[in-house]
Protein backbone atom coordinates (compact mmCIF):
# COMPACT_ATOMS: atom_id res chain seq x y z
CA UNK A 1 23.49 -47.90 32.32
CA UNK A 2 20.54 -46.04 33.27
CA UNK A 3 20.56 -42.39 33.30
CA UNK A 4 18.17 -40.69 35.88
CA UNK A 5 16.23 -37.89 34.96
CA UNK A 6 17.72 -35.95 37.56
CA UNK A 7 21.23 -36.13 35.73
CA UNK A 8 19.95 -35.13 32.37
CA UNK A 9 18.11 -32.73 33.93
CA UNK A 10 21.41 -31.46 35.17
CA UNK A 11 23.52 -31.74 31.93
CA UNK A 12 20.65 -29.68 30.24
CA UNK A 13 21.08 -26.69 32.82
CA UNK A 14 24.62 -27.09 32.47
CA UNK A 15 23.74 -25.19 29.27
CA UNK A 16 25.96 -24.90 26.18
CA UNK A 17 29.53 -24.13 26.30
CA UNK A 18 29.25 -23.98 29.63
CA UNK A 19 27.53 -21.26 30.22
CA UNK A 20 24.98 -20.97 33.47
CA UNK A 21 21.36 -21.42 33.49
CA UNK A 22 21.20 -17.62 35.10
CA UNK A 23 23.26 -16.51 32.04
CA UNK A 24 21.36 -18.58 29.65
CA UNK A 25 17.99 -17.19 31.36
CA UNK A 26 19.50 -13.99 30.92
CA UNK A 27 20.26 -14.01 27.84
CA UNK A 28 16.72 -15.41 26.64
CA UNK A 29 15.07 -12.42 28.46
CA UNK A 30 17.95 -10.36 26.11
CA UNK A 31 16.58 -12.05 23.35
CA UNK A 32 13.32 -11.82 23.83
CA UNK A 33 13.09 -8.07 24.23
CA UNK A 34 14.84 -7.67 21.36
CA UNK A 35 12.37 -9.67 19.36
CA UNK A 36 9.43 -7.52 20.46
CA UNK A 37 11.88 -4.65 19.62
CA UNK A 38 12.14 -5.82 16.10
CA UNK A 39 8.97 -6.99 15.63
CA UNK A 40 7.46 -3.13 16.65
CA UNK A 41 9.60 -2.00 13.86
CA UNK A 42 8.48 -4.79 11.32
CA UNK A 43 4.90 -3.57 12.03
CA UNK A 44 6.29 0.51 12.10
CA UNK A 45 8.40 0.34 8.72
CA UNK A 46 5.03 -1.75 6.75
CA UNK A 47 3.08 1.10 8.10
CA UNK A 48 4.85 4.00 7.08
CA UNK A 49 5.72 1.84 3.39
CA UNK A 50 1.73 1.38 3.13
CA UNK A 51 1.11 5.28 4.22
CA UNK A 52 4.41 6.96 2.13
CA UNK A 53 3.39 9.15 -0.61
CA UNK A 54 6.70 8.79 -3.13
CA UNK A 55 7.83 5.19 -4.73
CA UNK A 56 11.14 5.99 -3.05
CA UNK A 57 9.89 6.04 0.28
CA UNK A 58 7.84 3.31 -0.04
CA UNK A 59 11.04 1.22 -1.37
CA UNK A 60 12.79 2.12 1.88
CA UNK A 61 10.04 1.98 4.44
CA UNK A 62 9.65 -1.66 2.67
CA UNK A 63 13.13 -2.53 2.56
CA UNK A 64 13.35 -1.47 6.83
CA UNK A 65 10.17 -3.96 7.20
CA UNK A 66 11.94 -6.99 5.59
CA UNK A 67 15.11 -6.40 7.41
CA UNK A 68 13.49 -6.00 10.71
CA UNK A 69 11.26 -8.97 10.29
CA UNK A 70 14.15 -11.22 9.46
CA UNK A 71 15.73 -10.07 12.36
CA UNK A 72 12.83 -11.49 14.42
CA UNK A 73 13.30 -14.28 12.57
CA UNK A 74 17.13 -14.87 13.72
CA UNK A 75 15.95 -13.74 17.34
CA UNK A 76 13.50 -16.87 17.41
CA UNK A 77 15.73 -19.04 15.94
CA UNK A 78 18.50 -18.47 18.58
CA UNK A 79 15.78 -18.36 21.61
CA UNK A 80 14.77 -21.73 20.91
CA UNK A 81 17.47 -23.92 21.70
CA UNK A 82 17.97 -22.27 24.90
CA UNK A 83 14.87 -22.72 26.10
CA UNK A 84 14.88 -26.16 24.96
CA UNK A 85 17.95 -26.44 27.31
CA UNK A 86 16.77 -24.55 30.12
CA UNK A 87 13.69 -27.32 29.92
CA UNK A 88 11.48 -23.91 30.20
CA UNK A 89 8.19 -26.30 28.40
CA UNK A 90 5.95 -22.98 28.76
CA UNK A 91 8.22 -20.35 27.57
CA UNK A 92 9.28 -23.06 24.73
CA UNK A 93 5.33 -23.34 23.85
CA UNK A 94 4.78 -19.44 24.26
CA UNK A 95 7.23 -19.46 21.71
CA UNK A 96 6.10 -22.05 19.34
CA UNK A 97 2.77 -19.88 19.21
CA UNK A 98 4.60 -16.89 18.42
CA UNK A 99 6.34 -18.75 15.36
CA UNK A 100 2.93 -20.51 14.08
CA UNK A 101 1.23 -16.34 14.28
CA UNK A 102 4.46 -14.83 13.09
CA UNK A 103 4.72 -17.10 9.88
CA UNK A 104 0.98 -15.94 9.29
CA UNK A 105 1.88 -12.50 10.00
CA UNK A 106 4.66 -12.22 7.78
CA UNK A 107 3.10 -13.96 4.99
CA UNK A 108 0.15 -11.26 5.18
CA UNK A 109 2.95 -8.34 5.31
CA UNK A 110 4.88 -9.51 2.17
CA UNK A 111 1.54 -9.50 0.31
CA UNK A 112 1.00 -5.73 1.86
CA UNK A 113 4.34 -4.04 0.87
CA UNK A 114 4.12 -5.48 -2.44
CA UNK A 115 1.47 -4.24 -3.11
CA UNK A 116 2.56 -0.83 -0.95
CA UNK A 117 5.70 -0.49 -3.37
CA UNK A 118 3.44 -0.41 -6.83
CA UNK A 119 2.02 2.83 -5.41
CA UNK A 120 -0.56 2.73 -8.34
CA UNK A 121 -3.53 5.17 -6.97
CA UNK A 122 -0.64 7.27 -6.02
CA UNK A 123 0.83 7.55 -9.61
CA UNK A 124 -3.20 7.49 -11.04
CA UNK A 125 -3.81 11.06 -8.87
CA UNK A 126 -0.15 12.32 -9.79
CA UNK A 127 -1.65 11.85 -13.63
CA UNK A 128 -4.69 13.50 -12.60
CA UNK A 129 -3.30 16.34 -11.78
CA UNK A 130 -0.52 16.49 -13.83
CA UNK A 131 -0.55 15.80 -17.15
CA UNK A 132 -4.41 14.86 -17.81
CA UNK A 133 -5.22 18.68 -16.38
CA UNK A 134 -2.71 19.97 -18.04
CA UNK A 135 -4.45 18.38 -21.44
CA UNK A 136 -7.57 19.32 -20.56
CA UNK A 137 -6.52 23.13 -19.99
CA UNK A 138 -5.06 23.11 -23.24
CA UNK A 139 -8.18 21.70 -24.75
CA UNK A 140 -9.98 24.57 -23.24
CA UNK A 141 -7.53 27.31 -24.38
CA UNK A 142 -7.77 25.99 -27.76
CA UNK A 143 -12.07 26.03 -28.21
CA UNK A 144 -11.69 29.26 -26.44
CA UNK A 145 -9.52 30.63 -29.50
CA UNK A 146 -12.19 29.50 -32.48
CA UNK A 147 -13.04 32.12 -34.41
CA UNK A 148 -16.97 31.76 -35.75
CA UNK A 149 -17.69 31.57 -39.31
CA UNK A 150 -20.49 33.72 -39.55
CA UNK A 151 -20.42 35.64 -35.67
CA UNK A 152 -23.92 36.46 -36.47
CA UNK A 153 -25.59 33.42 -37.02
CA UNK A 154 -22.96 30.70 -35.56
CA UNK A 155 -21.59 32.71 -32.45
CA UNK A 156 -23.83 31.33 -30.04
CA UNK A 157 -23.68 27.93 -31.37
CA UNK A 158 -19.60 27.51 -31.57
CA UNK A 159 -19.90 28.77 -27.76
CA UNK A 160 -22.71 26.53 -26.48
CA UNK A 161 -20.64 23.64 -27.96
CA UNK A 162 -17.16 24.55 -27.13
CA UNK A 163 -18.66 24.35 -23.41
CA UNK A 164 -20.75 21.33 -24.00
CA UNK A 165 -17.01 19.87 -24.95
CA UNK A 166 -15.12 21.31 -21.86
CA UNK A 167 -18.09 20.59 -19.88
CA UNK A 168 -17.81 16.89 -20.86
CA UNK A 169 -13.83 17.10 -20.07
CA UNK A 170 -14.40 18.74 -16.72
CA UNK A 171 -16.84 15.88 -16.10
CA UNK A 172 -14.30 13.28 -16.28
CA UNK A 173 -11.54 15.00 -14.27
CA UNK A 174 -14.08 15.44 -11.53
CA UNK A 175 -14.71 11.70 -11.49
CA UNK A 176 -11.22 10.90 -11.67
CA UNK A 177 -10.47 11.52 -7.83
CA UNK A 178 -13.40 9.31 -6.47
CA UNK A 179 -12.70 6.46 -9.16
CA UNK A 180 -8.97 6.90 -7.50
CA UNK A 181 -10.22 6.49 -4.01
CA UNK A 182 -12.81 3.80 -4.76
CA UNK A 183 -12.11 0.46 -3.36
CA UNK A 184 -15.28 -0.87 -5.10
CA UNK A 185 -15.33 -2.72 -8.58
CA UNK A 186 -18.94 -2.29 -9.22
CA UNK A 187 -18.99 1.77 -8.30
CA UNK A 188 -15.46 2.19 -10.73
CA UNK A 189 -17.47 0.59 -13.25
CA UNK A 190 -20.19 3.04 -12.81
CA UNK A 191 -17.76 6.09 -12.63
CA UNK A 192 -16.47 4.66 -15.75
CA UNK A 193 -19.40 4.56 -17.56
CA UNK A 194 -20.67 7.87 -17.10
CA UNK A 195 -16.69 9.16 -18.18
CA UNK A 196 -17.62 7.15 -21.41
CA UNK A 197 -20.74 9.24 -21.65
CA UNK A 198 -18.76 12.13 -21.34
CA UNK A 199 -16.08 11.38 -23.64
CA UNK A 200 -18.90 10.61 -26.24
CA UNK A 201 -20.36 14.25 -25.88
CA UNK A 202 -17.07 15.44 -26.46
CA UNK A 203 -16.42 14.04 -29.46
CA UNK A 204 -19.84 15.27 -30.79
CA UNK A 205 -19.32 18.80 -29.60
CA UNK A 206 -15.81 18.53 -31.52
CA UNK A 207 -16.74 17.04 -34.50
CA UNK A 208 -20.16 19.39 -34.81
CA UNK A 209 -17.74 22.15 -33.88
CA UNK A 210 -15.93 21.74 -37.57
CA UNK A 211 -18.62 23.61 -39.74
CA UNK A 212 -18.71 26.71 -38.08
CA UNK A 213 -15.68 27.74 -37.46
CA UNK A 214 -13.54 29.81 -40.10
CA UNK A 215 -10.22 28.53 -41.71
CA UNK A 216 -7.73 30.55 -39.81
CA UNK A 217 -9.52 28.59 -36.68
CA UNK A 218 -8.57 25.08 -38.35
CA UNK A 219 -5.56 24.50 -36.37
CA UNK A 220 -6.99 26.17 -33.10
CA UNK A 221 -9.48 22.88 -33.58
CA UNK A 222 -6.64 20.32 -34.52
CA UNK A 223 -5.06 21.42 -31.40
CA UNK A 224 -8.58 20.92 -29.53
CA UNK A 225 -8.47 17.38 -31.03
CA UNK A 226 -4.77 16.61 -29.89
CA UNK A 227 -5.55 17.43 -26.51
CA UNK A 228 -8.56 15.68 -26.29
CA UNK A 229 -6.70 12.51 -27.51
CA UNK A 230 -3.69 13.46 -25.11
CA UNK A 231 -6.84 13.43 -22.40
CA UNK A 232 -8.24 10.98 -22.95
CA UNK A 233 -5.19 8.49 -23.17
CA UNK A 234 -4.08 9.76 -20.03
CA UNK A 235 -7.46 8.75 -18.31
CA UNK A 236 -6.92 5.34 -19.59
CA UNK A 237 -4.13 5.41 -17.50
CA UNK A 238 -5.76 6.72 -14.84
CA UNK A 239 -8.13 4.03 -15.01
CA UNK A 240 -5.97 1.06 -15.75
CA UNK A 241 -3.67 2.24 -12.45
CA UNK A 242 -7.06 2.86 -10.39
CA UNK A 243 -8.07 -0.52 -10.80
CA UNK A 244 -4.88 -1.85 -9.59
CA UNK A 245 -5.97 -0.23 -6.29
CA UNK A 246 -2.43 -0.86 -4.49
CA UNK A 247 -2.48 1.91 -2.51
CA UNK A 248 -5.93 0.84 -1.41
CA UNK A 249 -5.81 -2.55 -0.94
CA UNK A 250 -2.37 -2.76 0.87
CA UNK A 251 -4.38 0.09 3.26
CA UNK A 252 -7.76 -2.07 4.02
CA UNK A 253 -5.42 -5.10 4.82
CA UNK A 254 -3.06 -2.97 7.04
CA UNK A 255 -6.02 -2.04 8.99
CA UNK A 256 -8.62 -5.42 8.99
CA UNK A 257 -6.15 -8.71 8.84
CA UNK A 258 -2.98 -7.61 9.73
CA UNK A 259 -4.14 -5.65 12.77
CA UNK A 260 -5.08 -8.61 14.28
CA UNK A 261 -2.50 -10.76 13.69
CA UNK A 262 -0.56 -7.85 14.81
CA UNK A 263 -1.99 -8.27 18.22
CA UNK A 264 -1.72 -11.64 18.43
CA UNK A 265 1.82 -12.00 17.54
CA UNK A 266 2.39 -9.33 20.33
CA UNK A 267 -0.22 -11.24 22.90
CA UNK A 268 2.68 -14.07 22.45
CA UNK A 269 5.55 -12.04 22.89
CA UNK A 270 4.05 -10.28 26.41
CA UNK A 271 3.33 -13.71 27.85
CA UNK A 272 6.81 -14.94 27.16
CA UNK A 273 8.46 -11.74 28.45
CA UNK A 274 6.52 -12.28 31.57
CA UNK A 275 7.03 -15.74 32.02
CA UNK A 276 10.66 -15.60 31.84
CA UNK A 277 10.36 -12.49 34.28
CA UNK A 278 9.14 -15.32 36.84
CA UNK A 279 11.69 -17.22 36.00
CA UNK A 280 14.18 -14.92 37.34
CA UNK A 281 12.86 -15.33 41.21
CA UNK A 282 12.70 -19.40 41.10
CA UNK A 283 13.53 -20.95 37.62
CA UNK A 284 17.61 -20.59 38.36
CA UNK A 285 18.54 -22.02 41.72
């Protein structure tokens, strides 16, 4: 037997387990507030994982934007069949779209908070400050504490190198910041050149330091040397963790790609809301 379109067309508003078209409608509208609801705080949590300032709040922030995401996720998943039922071919397209920019969307945003949760120029400028200044104080303290080996000939000359060789030191924690905030290959390269200069004077100033100075001042100078090494491993560090860029990169994409898929996935979202608004007035009798 034939079955007229009119019939299925019945059956299908009939709805599942029973239930209404007007509950069905209602509960798509339900749905589909909730999914913008979600998806706000997808896009809220990445923000605040990307902008957090401690691995720990970045790990939470992150672990909010995965859970809210996936909720999204469940929301579409349970919308479709009901609009399939309903026969509602725009809302069902409107939602298609959504799917096709959300699976972009969330692709982008898993690439973001990983790179969000590393948190690398945030641990590069927490070295900075901590433990390469604290080096570089100490290598200060120590050249400050050399004693001259003849003050009236080599006075002048252990000063004017002991601040050629803090000079140098100073030079690289200056560049340290900027390197930090660069997002730029070529420019960290030339930051890291001129801290290579530096580190180079530094030596010289040390090693030339070694004549002049009297034997009680010998382990003021081996303790000049220690910190300089403790320095200058720690800018390696620096560097290596700079270079990562994390905190930078998971930034510029927050604010360039994602943005507008952002928008678009909430462009989709707005035109199903309002279609199924319409609905409400002539879709259900």
């Amino acid at each position: 037997m034939k079955i007229s379109a009119a019939i299925i067309t019945m059956v299908a508003l009939a709805g599942c387990h029973g239930t209404s078209a007007i509950e069905r409608l209602s509960e798509a509208r339900a749905l589909t507030a909730d999914l913008q609801v979600q998806f706000t705080k997808a896009a809220d949590a990445a923000n605040k994982a990307v902008m957090a300032d401690t691995d720990e709040a970045s790990t939470v922030f992150a672990q909010e934007a995965v859970r809210a995401s996936e909720a999204v996720a469940r929301d579409a998943g349970t919308l479709k069949p009901i609009l399939d039922g309903l026969g509602y071919a725009e809302e069902t397209r409107l939602l298609e779209e959504f799917g096709r920019r959300f699976a972009d969307y969330r692709a982008l945003d898993r690439t973001i908070l990983e790179l969000a949760v590393e948190n690398t120029n945030l641990k590069a400028q927490r070295l900075s400050f901590g433990a390469a200044a604290e080096a570089a104080d100490a290598f200060r303290d120590a050249l400050q504490a050399l004693v001259p080996a003849e003050p009236a000939k080599d006075s002048w000359r252990v000063k004017a190198l002991a601040a050629t060789a803090v000079s140098s030191v100073r030079e690289i924690q200056a560049l340290q910041a900027p390197h930090i905030a660069e997002a730029d290959d070529a420019q960290m390269t030339r930051f890291e050149a001129r801290m290579d200069a530096a580190k180079s004077e530094a030596r010289r100033a040390l090693e030339a330091l070694g004549p002049l100075v009297q034997p009680v001042s010998r382990k003021e100078l081996a303790a000049a040397g220690g910190a300089l090494d403790r320095f200058l491993t720690t800018n390696a560090e620096i560097m290596a963790l700079s270079r990562r860029n994390t905190n930078v990169r998971s930034l510029a994409l927050s604010l360039n790609q994602k943005g507008t898929l952002t928008s678009a996935c909430e462009e989709s979202l707005r035109a199903l809301r309002d279609a199924l608004a319409k609905r409400e007035l002539s879709g259900t009798r």
